[in-house]
N, C-alpha and C. Protein backbone atom coordinates (compact mmCIF):
# COMPACT_ATOMS: atom_id res chain seq x y z
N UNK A 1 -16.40 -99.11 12.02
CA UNK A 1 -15.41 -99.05 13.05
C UNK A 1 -15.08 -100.46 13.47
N UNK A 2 -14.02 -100.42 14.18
CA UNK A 2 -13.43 -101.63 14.49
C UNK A 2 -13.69 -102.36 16.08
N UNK A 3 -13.87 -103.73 16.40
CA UNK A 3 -14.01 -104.30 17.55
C UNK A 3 -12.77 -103.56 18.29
N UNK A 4 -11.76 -103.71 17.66
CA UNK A 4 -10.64 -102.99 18.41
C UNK A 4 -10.84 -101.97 19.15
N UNK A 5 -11.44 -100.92 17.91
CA UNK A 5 -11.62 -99.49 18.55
C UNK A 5 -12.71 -99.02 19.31
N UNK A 6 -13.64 -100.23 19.27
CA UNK A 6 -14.59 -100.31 20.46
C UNK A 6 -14.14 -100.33 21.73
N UNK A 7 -12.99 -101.47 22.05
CA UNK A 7 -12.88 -101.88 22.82
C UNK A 7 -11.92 -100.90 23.75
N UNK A 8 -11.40 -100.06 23.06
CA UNK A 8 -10.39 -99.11 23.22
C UNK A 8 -11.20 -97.83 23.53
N UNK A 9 -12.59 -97.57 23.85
CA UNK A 9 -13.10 -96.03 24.43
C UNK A 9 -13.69 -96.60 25.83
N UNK A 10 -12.86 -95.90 26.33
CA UNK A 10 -13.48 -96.17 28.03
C UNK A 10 -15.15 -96.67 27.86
N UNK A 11 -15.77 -95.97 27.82
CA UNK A 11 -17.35 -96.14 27.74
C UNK A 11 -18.11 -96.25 26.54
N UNK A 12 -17.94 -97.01 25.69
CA UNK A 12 -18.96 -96.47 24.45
C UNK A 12 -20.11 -96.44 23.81
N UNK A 13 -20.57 -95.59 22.88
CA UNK A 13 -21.59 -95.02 22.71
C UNK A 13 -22.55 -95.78 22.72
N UNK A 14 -23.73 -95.80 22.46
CA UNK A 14 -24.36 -96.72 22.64
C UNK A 14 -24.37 -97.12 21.27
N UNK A 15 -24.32 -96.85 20.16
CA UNK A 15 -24.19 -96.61 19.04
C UNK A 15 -23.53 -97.59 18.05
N UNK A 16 -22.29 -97.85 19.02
CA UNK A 16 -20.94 -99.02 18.86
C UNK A 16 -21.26 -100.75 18.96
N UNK A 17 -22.48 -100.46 20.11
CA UNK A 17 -23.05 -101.96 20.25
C UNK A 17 -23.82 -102.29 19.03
N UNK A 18 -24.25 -101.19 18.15
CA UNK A 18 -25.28 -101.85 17.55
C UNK A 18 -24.64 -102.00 15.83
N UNK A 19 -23.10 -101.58 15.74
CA UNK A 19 -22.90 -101.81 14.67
C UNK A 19 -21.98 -102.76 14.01
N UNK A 20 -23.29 -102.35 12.60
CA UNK A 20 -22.20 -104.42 11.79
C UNK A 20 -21.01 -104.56 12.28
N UNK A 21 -20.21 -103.44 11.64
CA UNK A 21 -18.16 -103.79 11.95
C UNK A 21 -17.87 -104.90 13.20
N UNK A 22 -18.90 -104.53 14.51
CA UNK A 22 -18.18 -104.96 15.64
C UNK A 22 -18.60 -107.02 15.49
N UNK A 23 -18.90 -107.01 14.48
CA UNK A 23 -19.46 -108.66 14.29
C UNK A 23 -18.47 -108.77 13.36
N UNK A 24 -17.39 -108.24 12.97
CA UNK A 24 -16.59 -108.97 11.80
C UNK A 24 -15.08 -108.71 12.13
N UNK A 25 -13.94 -109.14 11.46
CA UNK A 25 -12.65 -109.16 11.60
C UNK A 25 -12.79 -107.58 11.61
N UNK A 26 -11.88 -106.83 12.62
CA UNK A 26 -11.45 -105.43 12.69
C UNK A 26 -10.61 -105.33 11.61
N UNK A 27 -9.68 -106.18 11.07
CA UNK A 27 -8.52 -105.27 9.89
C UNK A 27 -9.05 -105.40 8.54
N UNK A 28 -10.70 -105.87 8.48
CA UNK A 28 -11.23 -105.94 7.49
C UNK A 28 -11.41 -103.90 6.98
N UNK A 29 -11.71 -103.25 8.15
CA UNK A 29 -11.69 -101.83 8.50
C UNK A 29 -10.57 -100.73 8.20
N UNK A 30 -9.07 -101.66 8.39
CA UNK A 30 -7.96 -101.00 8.26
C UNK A 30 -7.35 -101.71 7.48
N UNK A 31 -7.36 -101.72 6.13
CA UNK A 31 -6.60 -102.20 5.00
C UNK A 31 -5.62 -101.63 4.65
N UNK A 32 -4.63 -102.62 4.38
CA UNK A 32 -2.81 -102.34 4.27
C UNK A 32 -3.06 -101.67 2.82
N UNK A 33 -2.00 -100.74 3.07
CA UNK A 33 -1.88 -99.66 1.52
C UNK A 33 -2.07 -100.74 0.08
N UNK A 34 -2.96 -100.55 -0.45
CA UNK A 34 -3.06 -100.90 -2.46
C UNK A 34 -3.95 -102.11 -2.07
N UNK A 35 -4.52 -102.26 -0.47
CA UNK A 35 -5.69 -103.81 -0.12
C UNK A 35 -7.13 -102.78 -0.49
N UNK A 36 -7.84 -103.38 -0.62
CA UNK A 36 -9.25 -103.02 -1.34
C UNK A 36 -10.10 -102.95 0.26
N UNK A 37 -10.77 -101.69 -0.10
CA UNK A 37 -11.93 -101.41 1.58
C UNK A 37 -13.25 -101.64 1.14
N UNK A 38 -13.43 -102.07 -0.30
CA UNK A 38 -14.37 -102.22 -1.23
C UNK A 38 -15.92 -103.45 0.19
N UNK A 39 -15.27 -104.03 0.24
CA UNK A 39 -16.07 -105.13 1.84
C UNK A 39 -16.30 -104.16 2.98
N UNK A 40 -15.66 -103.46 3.70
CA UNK A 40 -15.70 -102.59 4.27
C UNK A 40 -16.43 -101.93 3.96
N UNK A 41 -16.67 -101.12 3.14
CA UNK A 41 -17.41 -100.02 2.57
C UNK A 41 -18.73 -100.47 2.41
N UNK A 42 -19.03 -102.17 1.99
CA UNK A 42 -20.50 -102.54 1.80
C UNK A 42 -21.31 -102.89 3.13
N UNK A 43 -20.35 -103.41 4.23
CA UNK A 43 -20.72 -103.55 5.44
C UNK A 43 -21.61 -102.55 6.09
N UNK A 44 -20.58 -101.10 5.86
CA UNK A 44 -21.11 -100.00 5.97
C UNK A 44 -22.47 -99.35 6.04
N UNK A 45 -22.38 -99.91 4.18
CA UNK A 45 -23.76 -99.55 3.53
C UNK A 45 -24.93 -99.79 4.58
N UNK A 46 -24.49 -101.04 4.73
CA UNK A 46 -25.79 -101.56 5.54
C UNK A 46 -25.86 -101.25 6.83
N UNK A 47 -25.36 -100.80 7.75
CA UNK A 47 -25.60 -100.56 9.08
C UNK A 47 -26.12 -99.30 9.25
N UNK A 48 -27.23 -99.92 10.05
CA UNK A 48 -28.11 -98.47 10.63
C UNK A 48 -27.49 -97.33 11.87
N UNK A 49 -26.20 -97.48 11.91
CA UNK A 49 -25.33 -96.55 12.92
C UNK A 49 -24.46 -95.93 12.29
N UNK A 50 -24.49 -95.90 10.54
CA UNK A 50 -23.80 -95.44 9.90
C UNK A 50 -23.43 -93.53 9.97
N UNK A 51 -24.34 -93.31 10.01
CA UNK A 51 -24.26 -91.45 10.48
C UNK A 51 -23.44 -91.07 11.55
N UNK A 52 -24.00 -92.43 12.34
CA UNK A 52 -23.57 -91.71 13.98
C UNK A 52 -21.86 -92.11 13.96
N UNK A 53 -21.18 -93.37 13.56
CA UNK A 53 -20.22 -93.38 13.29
C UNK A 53 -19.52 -92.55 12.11
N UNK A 54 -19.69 -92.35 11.46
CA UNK A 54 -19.03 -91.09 10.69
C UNK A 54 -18.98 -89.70 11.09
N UNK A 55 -20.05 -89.29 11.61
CA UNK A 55 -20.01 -88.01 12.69
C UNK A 55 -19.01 -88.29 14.23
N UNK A 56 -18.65 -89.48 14.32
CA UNK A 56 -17.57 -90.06 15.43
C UNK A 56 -16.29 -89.52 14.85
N UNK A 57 -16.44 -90.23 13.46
CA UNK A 57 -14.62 -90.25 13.26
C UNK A 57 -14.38 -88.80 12.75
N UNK A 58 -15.51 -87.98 12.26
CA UNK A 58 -15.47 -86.40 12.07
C UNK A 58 -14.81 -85.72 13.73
N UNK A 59 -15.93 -85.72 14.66
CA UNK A 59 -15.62 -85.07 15.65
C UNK A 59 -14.05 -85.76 16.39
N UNK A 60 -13.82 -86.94 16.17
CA UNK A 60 -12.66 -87.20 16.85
C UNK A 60 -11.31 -87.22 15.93
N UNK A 61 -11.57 -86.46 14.59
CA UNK A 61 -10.39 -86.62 13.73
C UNK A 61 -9.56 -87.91 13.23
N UNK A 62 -10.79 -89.00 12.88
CA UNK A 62 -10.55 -90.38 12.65
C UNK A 62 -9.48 -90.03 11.65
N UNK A 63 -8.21 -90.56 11.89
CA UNK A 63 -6.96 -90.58 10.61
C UNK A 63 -6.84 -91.80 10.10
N UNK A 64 -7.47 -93.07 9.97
CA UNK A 64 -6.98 -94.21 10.01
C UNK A 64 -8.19 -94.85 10.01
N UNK A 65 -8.30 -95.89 8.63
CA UNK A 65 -9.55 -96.94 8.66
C UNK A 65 -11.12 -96.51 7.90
N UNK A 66 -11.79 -97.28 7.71
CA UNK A 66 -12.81 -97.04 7.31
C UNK A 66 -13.93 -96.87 8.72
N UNK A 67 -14.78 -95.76 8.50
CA UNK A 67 -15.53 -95.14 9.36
C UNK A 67 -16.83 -94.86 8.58
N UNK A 68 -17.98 -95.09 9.05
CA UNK A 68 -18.72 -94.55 8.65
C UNK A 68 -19.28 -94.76 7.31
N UNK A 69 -18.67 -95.83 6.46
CA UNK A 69 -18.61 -95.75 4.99
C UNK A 69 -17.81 -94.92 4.48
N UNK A 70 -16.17 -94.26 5.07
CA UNK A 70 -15.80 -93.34 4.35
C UNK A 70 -14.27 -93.84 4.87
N UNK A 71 -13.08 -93.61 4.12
CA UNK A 71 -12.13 -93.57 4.09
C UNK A 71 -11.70 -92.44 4.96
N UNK A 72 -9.85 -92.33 5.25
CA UNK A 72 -9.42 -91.39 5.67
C UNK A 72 -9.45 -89.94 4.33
N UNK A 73 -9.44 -90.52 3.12
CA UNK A 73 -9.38 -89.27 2.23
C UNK A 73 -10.82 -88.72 1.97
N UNK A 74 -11.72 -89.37 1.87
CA UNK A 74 -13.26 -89.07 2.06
C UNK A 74 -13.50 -88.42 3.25
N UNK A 75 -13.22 -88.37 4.22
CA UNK A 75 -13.33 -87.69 5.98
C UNK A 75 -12.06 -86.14 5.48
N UNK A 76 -11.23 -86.26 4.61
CA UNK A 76 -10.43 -85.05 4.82
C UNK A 76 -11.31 -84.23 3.78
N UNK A 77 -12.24 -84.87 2.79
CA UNK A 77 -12.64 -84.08 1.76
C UNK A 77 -14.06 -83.61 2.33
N UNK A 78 -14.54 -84.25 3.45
CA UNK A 78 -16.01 -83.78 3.95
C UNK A 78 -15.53 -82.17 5.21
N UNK A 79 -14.33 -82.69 5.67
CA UNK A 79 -13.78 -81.78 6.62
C UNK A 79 -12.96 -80.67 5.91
N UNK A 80 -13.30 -80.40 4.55
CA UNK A 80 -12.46 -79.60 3.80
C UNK A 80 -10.97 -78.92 4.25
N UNK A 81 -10.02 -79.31 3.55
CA UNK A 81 -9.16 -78.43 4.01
C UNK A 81 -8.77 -77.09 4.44
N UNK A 82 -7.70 -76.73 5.35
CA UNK A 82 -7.69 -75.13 5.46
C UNK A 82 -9.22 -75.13 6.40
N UNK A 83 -9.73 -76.04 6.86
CA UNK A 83 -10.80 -75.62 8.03
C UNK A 83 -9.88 -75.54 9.41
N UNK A 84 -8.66 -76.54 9.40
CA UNK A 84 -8.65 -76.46 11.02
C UNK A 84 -8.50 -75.59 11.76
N UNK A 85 -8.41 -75.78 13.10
CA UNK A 85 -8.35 -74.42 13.89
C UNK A 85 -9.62 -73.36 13.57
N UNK A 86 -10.07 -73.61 12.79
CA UNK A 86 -11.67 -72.59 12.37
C UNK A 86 -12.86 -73.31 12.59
N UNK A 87 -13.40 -72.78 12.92
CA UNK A 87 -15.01 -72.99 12.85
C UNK A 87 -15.58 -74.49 12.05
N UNK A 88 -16.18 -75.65 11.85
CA UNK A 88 -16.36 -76.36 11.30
C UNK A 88 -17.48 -75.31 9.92
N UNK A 89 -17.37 -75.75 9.10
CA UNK A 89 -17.76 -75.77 7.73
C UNK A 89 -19.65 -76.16 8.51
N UNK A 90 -20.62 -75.80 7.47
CA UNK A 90 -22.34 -76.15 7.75
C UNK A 90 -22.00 -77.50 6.94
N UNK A 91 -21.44 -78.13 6.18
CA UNK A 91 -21.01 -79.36 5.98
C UNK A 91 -20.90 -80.60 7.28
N UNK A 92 -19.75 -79.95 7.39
CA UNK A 92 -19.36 -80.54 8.63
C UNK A 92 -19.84 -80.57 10.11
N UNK A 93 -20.52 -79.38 10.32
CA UNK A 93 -21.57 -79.65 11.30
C UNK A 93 -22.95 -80.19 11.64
N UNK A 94 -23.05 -80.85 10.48
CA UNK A 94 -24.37 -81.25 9.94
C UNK A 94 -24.12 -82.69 10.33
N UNK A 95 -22.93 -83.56 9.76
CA UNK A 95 -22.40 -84.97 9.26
C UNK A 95 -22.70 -85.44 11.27
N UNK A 96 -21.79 -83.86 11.87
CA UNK A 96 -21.35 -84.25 13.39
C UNK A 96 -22.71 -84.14 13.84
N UNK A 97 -23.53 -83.23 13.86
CA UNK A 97 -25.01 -83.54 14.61
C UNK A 97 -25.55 -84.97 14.01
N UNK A 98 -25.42 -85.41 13.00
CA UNK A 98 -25.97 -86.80 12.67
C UNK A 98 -25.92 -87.99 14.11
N UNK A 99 -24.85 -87.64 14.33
CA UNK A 99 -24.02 -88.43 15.42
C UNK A 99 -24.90 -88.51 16.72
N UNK A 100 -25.83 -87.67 17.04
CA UNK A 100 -26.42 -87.31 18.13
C UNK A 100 -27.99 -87.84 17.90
N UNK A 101 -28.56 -87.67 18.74
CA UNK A 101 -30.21 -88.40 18.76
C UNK A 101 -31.02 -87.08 18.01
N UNK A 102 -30.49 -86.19 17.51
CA UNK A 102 -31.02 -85.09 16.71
C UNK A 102 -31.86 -85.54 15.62
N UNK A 103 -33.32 -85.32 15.20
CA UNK A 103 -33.69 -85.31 13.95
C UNK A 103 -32.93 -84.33 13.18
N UNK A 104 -33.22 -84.34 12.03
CA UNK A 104 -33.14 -83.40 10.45
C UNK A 104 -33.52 -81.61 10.85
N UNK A 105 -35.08 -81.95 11.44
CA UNK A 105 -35.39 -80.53 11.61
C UNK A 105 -34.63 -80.16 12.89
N UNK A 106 -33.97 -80.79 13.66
CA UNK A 106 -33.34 -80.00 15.00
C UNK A 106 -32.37 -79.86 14.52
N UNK A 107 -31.98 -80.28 13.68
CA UNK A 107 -30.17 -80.24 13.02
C UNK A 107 -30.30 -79.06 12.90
N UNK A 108 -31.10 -78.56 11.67
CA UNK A 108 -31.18 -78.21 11.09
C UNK A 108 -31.32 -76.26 11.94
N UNK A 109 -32.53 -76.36 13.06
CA UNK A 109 -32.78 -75.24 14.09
C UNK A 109 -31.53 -75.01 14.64
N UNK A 110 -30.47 -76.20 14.99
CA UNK A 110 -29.25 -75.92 16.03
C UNK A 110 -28.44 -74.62 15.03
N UNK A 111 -28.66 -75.54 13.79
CA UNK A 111 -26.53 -75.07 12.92
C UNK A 111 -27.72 -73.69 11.87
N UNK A 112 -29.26 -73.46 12.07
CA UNK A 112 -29.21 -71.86 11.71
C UNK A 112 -29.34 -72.35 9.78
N UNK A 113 -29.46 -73.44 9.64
CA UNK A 113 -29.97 -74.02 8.39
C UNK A 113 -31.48 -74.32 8.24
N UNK A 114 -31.96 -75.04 6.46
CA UNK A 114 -33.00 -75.23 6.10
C UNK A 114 -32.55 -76.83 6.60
N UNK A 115 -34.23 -77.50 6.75
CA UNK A 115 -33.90 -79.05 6.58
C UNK A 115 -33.71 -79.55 5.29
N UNK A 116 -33.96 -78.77 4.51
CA UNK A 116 -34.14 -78.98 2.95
C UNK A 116 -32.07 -79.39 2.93
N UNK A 117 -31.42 -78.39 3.55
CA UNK A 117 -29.35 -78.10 3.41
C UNK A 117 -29.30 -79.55 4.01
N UNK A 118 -30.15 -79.77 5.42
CA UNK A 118 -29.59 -81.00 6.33
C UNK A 118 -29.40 -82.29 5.05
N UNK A 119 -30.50 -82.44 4.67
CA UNK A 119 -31.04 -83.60 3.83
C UNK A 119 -30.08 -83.77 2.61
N UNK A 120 -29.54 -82.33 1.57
CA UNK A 120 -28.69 -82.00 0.72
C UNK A 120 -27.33 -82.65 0.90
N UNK A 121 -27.03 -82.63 2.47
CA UNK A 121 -26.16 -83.08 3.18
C UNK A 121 -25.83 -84.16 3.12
N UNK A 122 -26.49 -85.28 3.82
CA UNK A 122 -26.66 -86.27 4.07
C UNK A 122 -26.59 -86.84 2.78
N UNK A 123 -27.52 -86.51 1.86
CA UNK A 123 -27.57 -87.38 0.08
C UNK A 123 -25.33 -86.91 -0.38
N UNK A 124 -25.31 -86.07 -0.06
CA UNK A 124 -23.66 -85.74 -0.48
C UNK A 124 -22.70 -86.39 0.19
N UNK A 125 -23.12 -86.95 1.30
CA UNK A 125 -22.04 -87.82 1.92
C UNK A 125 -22.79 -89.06 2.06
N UNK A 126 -23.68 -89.66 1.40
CA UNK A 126 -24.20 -91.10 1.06
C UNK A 126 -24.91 -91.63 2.29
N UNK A 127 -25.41 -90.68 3.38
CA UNK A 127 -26.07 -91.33 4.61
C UNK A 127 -27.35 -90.79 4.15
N UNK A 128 -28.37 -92.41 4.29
CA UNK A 128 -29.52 -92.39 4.16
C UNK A 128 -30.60 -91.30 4.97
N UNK A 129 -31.76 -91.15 5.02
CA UNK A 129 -32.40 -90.22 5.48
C UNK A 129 -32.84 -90.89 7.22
N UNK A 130 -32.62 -89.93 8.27
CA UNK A 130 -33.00 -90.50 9.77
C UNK A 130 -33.78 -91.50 9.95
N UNK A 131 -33.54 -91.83 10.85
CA UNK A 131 -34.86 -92.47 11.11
C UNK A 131 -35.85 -91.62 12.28
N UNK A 132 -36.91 -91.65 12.22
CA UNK A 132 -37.43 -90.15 13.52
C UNK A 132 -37.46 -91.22 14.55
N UNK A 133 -37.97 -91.00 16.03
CA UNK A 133 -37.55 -91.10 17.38
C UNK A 133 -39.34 -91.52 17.52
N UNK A 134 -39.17 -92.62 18.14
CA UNK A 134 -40.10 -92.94 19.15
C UNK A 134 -40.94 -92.19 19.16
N UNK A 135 -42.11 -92.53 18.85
CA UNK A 135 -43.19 -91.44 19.75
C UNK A 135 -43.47 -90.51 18.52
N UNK A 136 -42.43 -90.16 17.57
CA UNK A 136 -42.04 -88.61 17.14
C UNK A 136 -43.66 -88.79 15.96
N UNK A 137 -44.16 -87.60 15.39
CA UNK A 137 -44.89 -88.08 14.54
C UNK A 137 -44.43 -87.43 12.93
């Protein structure tokens, strides 16, 4: 995500402070039609807020820019078409709990899945495995 679009949510997540994008040029994020997101995309790789921003631009219908490690056509192909107005997809509700302080196995108890689907998940849309929570054992 972009310094821009940081700067542009009333309050943000806590999530936003801690990622690469907001240390580099924002239109590195939004590349002009036939410009390469190929930099973008490696930035990505590496930031540990990567889930939680892609479960951002899921739940807020990111149309525009690189998010998450994913393009606008990568975000329409995780949000499958012919979903809107319906129910999110166990795809897609999985990517959006990422977004939240949820482990794997709570994901997994919320959306009525195995953690074995959560994890299936996550390897299919290229986000590494959680990290667990403080304390957690």
């Amino acid at each position: 995500m972009s310094a821009v679009a940081v700067m542009l949510v009333a309050t943000p997540p806590r999530w936003m402070r801690d990622a690469l994008c907001a240390e580099v040029d924002p239109e590195l994020f939004y590349p002009e039609s036939g410009e390469s997101n190929r930099d973008a995309k490696r930035i990505c790789a590496g930031c540990e807020v990567r889930a939680e921003c892609l479960g951002y631009a899921l739940a807020h219908r990111e149309g525009h820019g690189v998010w998450g490690g994913t393009t606008e056509r990568e975000r329409r192909r995780l949000r499958r078409p012919g979903t809107s107005g319906r129910a999110p997809d166990r795809r897609t509700g999985v990517i959006r709990q990422m977004a939240t302080t949820l482990t794997d196995p709570e994901i997994a108890v919320k959306l009525g899945c195995s953690a074995r689907t959560v994890l299936r998940i996550r390897g299919a849309a290229g986000i590494p495995p959680a990290r667990t929570r403080l304390g957690a054992a």
